[in-house]
Every structure is written in C-alpha cells, then in structure tokens.
C-alpha atoms as a PDB file:
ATOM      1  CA  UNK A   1      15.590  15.247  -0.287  1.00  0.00           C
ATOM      2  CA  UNK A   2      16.759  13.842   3.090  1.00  0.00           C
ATOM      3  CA  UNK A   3      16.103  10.044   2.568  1.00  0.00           C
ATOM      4  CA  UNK A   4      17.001   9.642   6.381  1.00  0.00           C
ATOM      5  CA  UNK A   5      13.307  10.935   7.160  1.00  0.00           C
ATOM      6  CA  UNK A   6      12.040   9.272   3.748  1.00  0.00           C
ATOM      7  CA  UNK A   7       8.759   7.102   4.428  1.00  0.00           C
ATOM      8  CA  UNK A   8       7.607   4.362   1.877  1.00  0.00           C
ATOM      9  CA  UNK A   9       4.060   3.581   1.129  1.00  0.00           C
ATOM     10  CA  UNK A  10       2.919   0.499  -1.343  1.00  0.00           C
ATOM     11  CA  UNK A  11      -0.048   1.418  -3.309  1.00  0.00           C
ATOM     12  CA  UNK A  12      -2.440  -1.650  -4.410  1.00  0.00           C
ATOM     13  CA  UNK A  13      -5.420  -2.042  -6.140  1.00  0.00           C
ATOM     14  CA  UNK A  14      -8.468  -3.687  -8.077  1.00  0.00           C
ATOM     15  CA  UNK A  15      -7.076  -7.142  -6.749  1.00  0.00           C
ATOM     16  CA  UNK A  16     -10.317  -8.503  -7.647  1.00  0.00           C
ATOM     17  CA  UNK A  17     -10.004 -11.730  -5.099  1.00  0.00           C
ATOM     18  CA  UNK A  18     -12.104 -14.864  -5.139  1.00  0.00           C
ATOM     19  CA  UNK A  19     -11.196 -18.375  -4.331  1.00  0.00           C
ATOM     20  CA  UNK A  20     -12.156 -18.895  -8.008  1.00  0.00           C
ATOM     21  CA  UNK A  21      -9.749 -16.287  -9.105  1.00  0.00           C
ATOM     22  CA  UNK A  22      -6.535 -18.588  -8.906  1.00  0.00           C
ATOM     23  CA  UNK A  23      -4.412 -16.190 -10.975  1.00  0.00           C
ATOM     24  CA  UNK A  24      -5.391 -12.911  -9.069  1.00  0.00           C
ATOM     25  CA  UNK A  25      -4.716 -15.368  -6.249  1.00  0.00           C
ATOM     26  CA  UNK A  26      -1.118 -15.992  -6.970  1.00  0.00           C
ATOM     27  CA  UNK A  27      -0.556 -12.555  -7.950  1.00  0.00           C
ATOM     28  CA  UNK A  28      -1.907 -10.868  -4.612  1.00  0.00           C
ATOM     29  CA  UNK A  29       0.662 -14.285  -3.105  1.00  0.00           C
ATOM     30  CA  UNK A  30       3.427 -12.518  -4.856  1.00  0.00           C
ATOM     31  CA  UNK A  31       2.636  -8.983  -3.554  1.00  0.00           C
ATOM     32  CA  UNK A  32       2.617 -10.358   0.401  1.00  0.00           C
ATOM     33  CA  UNK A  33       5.883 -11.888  -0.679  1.00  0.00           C
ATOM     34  CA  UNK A  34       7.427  -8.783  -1.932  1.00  0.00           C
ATOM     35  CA  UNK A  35       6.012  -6.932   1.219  1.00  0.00           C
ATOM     36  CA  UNK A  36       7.389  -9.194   3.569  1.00  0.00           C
ATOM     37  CA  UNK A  37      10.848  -8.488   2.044  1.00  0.00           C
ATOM     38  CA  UNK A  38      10.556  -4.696   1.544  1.00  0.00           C
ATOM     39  CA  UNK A  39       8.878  -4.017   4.716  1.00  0.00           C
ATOM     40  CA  UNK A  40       7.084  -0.211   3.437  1.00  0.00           C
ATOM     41  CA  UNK A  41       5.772   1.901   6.453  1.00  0.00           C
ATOM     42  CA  UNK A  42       2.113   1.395   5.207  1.00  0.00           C
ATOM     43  CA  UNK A  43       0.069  -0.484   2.539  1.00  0.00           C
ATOM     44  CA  UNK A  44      -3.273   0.958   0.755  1.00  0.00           C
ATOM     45  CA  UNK A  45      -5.902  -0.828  -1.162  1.00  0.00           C
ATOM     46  CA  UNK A  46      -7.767   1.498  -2.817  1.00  0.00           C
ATOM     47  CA  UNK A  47     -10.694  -0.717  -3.511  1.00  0.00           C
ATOM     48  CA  UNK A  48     -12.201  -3.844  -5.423  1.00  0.00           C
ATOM     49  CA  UNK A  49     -10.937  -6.039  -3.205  1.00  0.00           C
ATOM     50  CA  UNK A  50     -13.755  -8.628  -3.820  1.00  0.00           C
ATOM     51  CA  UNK A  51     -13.647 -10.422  -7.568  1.00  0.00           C
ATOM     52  CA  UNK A  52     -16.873  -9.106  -8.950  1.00  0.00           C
ATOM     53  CA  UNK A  53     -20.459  -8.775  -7.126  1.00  0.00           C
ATOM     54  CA  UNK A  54     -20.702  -6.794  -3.988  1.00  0.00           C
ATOM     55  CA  UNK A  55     -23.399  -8.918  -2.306  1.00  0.00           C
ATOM     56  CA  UNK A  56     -21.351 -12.015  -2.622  1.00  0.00           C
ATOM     57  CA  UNK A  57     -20.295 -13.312   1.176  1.00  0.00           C
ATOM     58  CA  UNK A  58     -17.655 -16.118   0.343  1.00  0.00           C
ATOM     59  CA  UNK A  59     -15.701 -13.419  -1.756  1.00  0.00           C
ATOM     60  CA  UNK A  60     -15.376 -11.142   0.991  1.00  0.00           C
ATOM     61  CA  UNK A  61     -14.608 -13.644   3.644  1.00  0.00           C
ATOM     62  CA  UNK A  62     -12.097 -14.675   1.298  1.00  0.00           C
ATOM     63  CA  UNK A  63     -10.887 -11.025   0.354  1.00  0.00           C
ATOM     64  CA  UNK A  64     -10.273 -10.103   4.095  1.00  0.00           C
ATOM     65  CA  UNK A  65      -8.468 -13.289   5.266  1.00  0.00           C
ATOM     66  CA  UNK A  66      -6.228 -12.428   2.253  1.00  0.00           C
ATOM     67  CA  UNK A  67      -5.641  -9.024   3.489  1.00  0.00           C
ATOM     68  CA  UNK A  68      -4.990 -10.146   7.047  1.00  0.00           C
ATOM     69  CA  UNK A  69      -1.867 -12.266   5.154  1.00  0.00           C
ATOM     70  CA  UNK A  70      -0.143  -8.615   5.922  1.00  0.00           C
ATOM     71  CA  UNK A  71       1.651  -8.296   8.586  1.00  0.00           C
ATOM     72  CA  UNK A  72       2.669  -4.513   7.961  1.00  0.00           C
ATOM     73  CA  UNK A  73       0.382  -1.587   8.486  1.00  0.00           C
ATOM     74  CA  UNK A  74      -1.979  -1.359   5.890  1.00  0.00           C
ATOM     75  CA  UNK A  75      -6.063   0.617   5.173  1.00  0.00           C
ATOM     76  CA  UNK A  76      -8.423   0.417   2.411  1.00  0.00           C
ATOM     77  CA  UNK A  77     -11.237   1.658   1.076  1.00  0.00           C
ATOM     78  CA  UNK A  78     -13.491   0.132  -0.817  1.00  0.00           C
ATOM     79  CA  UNK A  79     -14.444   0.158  -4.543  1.00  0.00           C
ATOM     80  CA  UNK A  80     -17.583   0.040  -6.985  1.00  0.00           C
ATOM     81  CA  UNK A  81     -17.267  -3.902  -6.720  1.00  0.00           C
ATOM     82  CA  UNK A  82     -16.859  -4.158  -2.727  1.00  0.00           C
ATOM     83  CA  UNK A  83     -20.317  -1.661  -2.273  1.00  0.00           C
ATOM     84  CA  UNK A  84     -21.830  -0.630  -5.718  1.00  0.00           C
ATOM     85  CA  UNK A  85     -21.392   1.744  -8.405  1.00  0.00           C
ATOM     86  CA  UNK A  86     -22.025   5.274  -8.845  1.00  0.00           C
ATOM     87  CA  UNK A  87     -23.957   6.774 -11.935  1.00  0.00           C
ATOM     88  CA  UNK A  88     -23.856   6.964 -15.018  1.00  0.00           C
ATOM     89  CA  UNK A  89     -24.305   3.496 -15.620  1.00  0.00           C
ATOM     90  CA  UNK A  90     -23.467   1.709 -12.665  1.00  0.00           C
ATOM     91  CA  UNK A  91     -22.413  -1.751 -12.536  1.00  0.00           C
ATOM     92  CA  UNK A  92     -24.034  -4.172 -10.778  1.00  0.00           C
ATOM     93  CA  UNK A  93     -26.286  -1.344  -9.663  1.00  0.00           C
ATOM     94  CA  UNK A  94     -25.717   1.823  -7.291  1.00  0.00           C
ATOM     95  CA  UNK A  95     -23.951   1.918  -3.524  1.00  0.00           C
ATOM     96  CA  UNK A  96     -26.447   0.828  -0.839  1.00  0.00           C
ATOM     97  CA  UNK A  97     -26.445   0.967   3.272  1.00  0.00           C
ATOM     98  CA  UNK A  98     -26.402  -3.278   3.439  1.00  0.00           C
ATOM     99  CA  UNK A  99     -23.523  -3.249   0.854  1.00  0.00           C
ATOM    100  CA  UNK A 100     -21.703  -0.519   2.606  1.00  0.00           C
ATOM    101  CA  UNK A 101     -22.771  -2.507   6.289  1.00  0.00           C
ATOM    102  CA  UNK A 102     -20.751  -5.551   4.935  1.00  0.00           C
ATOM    103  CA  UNK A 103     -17.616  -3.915   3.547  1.00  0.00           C
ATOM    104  CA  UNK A 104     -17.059  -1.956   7.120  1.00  0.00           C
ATOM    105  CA  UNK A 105     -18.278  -6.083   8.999  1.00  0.00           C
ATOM    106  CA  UNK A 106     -15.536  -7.159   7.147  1.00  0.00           C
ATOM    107  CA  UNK A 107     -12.782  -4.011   6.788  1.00  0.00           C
ATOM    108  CA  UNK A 108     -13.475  -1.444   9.568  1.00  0.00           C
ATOM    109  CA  UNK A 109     -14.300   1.570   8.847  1.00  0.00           C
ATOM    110  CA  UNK A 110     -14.604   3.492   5.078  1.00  0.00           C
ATOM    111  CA  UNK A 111     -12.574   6.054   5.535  1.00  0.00           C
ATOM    112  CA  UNK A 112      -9.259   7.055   7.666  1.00  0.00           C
ATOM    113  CA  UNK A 113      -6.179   9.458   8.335  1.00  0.00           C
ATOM    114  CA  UNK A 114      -3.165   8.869   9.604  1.00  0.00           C
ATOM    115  CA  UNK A 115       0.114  10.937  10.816  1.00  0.00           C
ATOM    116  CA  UNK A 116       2.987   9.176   8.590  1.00  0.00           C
ATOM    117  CA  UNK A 117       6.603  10.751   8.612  1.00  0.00           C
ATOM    118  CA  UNK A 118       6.328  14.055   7.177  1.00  0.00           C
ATOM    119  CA  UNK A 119       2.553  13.498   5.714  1.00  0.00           C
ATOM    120  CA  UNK A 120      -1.018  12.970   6.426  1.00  0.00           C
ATOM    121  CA  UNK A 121      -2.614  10.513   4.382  1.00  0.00           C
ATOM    122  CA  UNK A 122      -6.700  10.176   4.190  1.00  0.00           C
ATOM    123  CA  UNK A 123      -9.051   7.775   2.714  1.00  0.00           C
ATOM    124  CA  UNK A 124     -11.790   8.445   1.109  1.00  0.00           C
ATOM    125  CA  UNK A 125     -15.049   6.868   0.361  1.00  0.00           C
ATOM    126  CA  UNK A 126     -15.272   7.488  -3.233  1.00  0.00           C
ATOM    127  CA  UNK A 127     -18.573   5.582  -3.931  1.00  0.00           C
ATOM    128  CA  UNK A 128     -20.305   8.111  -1.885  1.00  0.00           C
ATOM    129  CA  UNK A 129     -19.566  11.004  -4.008  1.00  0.00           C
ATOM    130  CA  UNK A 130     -22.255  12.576  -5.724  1.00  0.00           C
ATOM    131  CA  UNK A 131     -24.420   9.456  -5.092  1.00  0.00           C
ATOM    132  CA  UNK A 132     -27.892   8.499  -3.100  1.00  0.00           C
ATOM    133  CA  UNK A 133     -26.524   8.188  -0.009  1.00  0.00           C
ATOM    134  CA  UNK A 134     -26.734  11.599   1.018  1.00  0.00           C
ATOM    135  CA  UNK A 135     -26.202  11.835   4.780  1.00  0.00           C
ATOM    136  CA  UNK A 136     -23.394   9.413   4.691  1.00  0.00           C
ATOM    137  CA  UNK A 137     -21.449  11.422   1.916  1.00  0.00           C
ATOM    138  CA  UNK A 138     -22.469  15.049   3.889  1.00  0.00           C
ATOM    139  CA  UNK A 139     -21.075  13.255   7.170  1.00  0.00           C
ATOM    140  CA  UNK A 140     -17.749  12.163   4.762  1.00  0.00           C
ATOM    141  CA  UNK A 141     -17.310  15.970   3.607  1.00  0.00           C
ATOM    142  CA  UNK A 142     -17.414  17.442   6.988  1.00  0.00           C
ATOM    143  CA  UNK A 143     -15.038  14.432   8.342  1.00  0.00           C
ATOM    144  CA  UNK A 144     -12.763  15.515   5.595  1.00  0.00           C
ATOM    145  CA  UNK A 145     -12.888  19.074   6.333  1.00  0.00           C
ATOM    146  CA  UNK A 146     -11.796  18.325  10.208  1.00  0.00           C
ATOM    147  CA  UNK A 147      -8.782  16.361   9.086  1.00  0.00           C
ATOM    148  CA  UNK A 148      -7.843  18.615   6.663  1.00  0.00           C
ATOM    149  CA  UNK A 149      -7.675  21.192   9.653  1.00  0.00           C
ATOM    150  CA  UNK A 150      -5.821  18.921  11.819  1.00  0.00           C
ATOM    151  CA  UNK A 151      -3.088  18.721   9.031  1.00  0.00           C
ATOM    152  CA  UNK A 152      -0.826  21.520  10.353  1.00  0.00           C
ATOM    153  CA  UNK A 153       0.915  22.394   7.748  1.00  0.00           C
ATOM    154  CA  UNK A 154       1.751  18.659   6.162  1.00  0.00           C
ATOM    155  CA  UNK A 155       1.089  17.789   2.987  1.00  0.00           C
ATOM    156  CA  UNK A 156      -1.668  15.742   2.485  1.00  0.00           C
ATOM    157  CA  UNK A 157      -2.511  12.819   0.338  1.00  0.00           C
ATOM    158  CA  UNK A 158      -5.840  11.619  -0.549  1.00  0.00           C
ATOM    159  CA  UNK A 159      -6.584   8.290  -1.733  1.00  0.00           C
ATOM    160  CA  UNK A 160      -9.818   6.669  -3.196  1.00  0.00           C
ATOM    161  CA  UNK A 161     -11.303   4.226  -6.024  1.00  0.00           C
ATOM    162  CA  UNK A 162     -12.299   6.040  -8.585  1.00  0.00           C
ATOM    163  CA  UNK A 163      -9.975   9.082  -9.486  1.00  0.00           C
ATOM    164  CA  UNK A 164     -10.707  12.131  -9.189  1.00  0.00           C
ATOM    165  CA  UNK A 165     -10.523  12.850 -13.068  1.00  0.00           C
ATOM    166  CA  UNK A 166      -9.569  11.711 -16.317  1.00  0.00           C
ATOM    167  CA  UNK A 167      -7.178  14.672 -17.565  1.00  0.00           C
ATOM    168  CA  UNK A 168      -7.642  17.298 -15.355  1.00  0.00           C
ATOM    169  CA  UNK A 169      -9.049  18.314 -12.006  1.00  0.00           C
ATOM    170  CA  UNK A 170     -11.097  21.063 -13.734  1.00  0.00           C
ATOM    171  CA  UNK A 171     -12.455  19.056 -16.749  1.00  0.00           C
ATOM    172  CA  UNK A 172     -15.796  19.155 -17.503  1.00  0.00           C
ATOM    173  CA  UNK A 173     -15.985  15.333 -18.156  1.00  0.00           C
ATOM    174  CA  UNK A 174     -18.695  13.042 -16.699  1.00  0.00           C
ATOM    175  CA  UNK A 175     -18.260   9.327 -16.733  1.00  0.00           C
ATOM    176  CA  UNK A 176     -18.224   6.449 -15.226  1.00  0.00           C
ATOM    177  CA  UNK A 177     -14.582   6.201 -15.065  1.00  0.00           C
ATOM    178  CA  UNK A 178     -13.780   9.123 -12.822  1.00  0.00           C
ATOM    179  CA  UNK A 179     -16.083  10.764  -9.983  1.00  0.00           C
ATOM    180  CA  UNK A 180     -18.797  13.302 -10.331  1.00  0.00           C
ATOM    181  CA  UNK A 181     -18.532  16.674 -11.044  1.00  0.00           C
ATOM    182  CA  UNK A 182     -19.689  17.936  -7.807  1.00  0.00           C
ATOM    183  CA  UNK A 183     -17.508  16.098  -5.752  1.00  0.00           C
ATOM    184  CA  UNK A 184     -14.252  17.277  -8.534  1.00  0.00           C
ATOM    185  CA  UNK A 185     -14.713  20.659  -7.935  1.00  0.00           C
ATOM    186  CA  UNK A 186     -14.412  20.416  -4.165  1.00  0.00           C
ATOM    187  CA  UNK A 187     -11.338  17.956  -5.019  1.00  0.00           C
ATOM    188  CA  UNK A 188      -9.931  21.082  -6.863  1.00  0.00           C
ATOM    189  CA  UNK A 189     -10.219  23.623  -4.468  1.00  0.00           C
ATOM    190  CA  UNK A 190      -8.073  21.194  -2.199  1.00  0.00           C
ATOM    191  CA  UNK A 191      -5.390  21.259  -4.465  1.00  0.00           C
ATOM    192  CA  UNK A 192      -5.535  24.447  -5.547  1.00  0.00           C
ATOM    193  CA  UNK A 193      -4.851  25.678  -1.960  1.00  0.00           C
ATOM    194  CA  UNK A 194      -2.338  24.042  -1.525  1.00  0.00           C
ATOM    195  CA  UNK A 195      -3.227  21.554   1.062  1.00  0.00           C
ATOM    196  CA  UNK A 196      -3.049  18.530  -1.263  1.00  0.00           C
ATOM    197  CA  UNK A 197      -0.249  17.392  -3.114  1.00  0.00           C
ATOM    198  CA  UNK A 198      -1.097  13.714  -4.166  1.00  0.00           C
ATOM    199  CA  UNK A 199      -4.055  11.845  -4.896  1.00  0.00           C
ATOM    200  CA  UNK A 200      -3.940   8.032  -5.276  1.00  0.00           C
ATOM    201  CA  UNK A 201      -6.419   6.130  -7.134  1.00  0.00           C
ATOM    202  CA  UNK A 202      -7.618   2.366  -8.539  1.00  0.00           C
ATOM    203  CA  UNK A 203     -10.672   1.564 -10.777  1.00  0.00           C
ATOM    204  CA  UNK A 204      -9.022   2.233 -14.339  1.00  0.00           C
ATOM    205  CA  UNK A 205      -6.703  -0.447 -14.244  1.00  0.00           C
ATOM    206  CA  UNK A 206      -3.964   1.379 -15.741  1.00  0.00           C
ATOM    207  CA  UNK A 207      -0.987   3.255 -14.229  1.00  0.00           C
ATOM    208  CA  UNK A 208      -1.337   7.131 -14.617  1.00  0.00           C
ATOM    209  CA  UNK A 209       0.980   9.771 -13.235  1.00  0.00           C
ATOM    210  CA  UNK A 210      -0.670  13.005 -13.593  1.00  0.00           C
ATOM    211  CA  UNK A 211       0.153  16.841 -12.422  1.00  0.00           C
ATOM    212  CA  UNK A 212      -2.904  19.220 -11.942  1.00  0.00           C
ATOM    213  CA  UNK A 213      -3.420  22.207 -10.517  1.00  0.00           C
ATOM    214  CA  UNK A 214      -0.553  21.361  -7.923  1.00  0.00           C
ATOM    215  CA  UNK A 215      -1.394  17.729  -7.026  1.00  0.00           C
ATOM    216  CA  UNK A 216      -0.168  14.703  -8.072  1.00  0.00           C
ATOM    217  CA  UNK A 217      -2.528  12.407  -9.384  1.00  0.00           C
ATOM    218  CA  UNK A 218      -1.538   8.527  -9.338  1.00  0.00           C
ATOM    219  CA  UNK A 219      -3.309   5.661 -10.620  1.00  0.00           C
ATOM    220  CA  UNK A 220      -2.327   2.235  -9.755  1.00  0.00           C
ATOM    221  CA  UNK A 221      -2.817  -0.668 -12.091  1.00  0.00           C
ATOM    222  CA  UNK A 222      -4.946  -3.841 -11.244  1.00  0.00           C
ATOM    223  CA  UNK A 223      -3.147  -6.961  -9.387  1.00  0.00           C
ATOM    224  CA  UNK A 224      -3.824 -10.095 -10.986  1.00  0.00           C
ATOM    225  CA  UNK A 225      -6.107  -9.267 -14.198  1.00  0.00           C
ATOM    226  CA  UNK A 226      -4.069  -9.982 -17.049  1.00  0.00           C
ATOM    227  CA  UNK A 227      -2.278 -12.728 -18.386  1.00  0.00           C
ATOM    228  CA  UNK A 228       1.767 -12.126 -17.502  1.00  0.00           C
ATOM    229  CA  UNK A 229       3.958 -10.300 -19.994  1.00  0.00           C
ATOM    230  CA  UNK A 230       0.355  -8.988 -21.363  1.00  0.00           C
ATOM    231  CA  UNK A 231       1.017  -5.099 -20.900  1.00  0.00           C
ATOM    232  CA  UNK A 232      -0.580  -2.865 -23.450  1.00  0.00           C
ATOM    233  CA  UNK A 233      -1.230   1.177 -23.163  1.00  0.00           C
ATOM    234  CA  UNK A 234      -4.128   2.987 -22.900  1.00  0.00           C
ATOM    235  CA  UNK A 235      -5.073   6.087 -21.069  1.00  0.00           C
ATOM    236  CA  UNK A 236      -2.057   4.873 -19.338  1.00  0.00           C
ATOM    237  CA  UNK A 237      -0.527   1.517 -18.870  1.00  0.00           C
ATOM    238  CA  UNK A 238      -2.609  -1.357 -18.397  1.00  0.00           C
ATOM    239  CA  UNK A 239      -0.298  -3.972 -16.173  1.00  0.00           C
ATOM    240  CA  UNK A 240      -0.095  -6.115 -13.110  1.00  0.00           C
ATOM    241  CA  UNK A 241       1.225  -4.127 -10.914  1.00  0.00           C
ATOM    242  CA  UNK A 242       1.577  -2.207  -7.579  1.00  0.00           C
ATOM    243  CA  UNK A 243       2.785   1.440  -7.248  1.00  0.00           C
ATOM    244  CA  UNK A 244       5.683   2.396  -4.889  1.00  0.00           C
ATOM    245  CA  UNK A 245       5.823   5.957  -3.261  1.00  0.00           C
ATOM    246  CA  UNK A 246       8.915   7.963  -1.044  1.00  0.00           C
ATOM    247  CA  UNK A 247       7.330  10.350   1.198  1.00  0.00           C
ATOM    248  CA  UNK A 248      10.050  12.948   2.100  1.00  0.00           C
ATOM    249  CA  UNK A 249       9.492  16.723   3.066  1.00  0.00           C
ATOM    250  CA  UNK A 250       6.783  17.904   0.675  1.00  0.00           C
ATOM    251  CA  UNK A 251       8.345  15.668  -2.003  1.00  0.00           C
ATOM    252  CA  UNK A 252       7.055  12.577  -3.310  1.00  0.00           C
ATOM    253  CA  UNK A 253       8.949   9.783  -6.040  1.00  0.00           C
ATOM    254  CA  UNK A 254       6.467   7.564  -7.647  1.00  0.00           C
ATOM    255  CA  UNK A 255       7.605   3.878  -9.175  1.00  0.00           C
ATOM    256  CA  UNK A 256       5.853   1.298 -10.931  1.00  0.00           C
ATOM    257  CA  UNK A 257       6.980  -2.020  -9.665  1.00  0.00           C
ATOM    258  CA  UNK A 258       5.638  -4.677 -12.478  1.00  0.00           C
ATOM    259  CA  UNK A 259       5.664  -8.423 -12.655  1.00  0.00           C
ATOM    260  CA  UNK A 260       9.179  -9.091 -12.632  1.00  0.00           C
ATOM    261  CA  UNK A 261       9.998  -6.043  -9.822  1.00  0.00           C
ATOM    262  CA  UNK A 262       7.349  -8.586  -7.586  1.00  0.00           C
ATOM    263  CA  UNK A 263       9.206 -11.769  -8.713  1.00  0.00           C
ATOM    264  CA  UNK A 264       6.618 -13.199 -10.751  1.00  0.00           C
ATOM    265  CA  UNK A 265       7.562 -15.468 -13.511  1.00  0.00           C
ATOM    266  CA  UNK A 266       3.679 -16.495 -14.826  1.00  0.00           C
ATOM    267  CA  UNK A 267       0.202 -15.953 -14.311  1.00  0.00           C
ATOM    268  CA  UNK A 268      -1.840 -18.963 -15.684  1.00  0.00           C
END
C-alpha cells in the first residue's frame, strides 16, 4: 500500500440530534472535536441525522447547524428518520415528496459523487429503494448508472442508510433492517462486476464488517445512543462510535474508533 497517496474518510451515523438530545449532543461535540484534530479528506453521514420524527422543523434546523460545526468536507444522505421509512413496517410511516422537500431545504441534494484520491465515492438515497416514489427512485437508478460510467476504472464506494443486506448480498431476506430485494439484486450485480468494492451503511446501530461477493460491506454504529462504557454485541457491535477508512489503490483499512479513540470520558 503506498500511504503517500492514502486518503482518509470518517464515516458517521444515526446521530439522532435534537436540542433535547443533550447526550447525542455532547457526543456529536466530541466527534467535531476529534475532526478538527485529525483533519480526514471527507466526512459522511449516512443518515438519521434528526432525533426521531421526520416532519419535525426545530430538529432539523438544529441537525444542520450542527453539521455546519464542520469545517472539513463532508455529504450525507438521509435516513428513515430524516424522510420516512420504507416497508415492511415502516416507522413513522413511508418516504414522502414534502419529507424528502425538507431534507434537500435543509442538506442539498440526496444523493452525490465525488473524485477522492484513488476512488469515487457515491451516495445513495436508500429510502427510495423499492418504495412509492417511483419516478424519483427510476431517476436515482439511471443517475447511478451515469456515475458508475464516469468511474474509469476506480473503485467505487457506495454509501447509504439502510444496508444493503443482513448476511449476504444474495440473501433472500426481507426486512425492515436492510433494503428491498429488488433494489439488492441490482446492488449485487455492482459488486459482482467488479465495479464496487465497499459499501458503507447506518440504520442498525451496530458496527459490521462484511465481505460479499467482492465488496466490502461496513456498518457504522450510532453516535450518541447509549449510555458510555454500555457496548454489547449483536449482529455486530452495538457502540458509540464513528468508523475510520484508508483509501489507497484499490485497498481499503477499516477502524472502529469508540468512545475513548474520540476522547470521551461520559455520556449522561
């Protein structure tokens, strides 16, 4: 790996911010802290940047002068809280065009790519996946399918809310958790090619590293959630956290940086 060309990109999630949040509050404090002293090339939210309802105003004029704390590069997209859920049994009810009008008012646009060091990184609106907003998730396929051409060559990574799968990119499963099957088997035909090496995802709360079919799937943990020192496993490990990647050639190194890597003491 030639770490003269290496590029690093902070991963963030499910930050869940309200001014009645304080303790997702003064974790999110300690993240903008730890980014001001590592300075990474780029930071991604991958969604639920709002505490809880998506129709609630104050949260997201809260959530986005929070994010504008940043004074590196940094995108999001947004997640089931910021716009609405997808089925089977959505919470707080399914993705609509107002919902999805107020998270671009407040964040710019849904979805993005971007040219950084040896990669192109893309984000995706997952929400719109095999959902009822048909046009807008056509118009998000065929977007895709132009950047993916535009790639040249690089590896690509894709990030989004909801991950692509629970196990496997060619499971059979469908819930809530993960995104439809529809959308997964177009997901796996990326990264079967070739074409897409890593795939970065929120919504589960838990850290997950993950090889399938040729792609690296990633799951970063929630920031803020739990109580400190209050890490327990499930699918994979349920933590305050952020996720650190090293972009290199086709190569990636994934790290979990936890409470005390962000120099957190306590949550209360």
């Amino acid at each position: 790996m030639n770490l003269s060309n290496q590029t690093t990109v902070l991963h963030v999630s499910d930050t869940h911010m309200s001014p009645d949040f304080r303790a997702g509050t003064d974790m999110w404090t300690a993240v903008v802290r730890y980014v001001e002293r590592a300075r990474p090339d780029l930071v991604i939210h991958t969604g639920d940047v709002i505490h809880d309802e998506p129709d609630n105003e104050r949260d997201y004029e809260f959530a986005a002068f929070q994010m504008r704390r940043l004074t590196t590069p940094w995108r999001i997209v947004p997640g089931n809280h910021d716009i609405g859920d997808s089925d089977p049994d959505p919470y707080h009810g399914l993705i609509t065009d107002e919902r999805l009008a107020r998270f671009r008012h407040h964040f710019g646009t849904d979805r993005w790519s971007l040219t950084i060091g040896d990669w192109q990184l893309i984000g995706l609106n997952s929400l719109l996946f095999d959902n009822r907003l048909a046009t807008e998730e056509a118009e998000q396929w065929d977007w895709l399918e132009e950047r993916m051409s535009e790639s040249n060559g690089r590896p690509v990574g894709l990030f989004m809310h909801k991950p692509p799968s629970i196990n496997s990119l060619d499971e059979d499963l469908y819930v809530n958790k993960a995104v439809g099957l529809k959308a997964r088997a177009r997901l796996l035909k990326l990264a079967e090619s070739g074409a897409v090496k890593l795939i970065g995802s929120g919504h589960l709360h838990e850290h997950v590293v993950l090889l399938s079919k040729g792609a690296l799937l990633v799951g970063a943990p929630a920031v803020g959630p739990l109580p400190a020192g209050k890490a327990s496993l499930h699918l994979g490990l349920r933590c305050n956290g952020i996720v650190e990647y090293r972009l290199s050639g086709d190569a990636v190194r994934v790290r979990l940086l936890q409470e005390a890597d962000l120099g957190i003491r306590s949550v209360t």
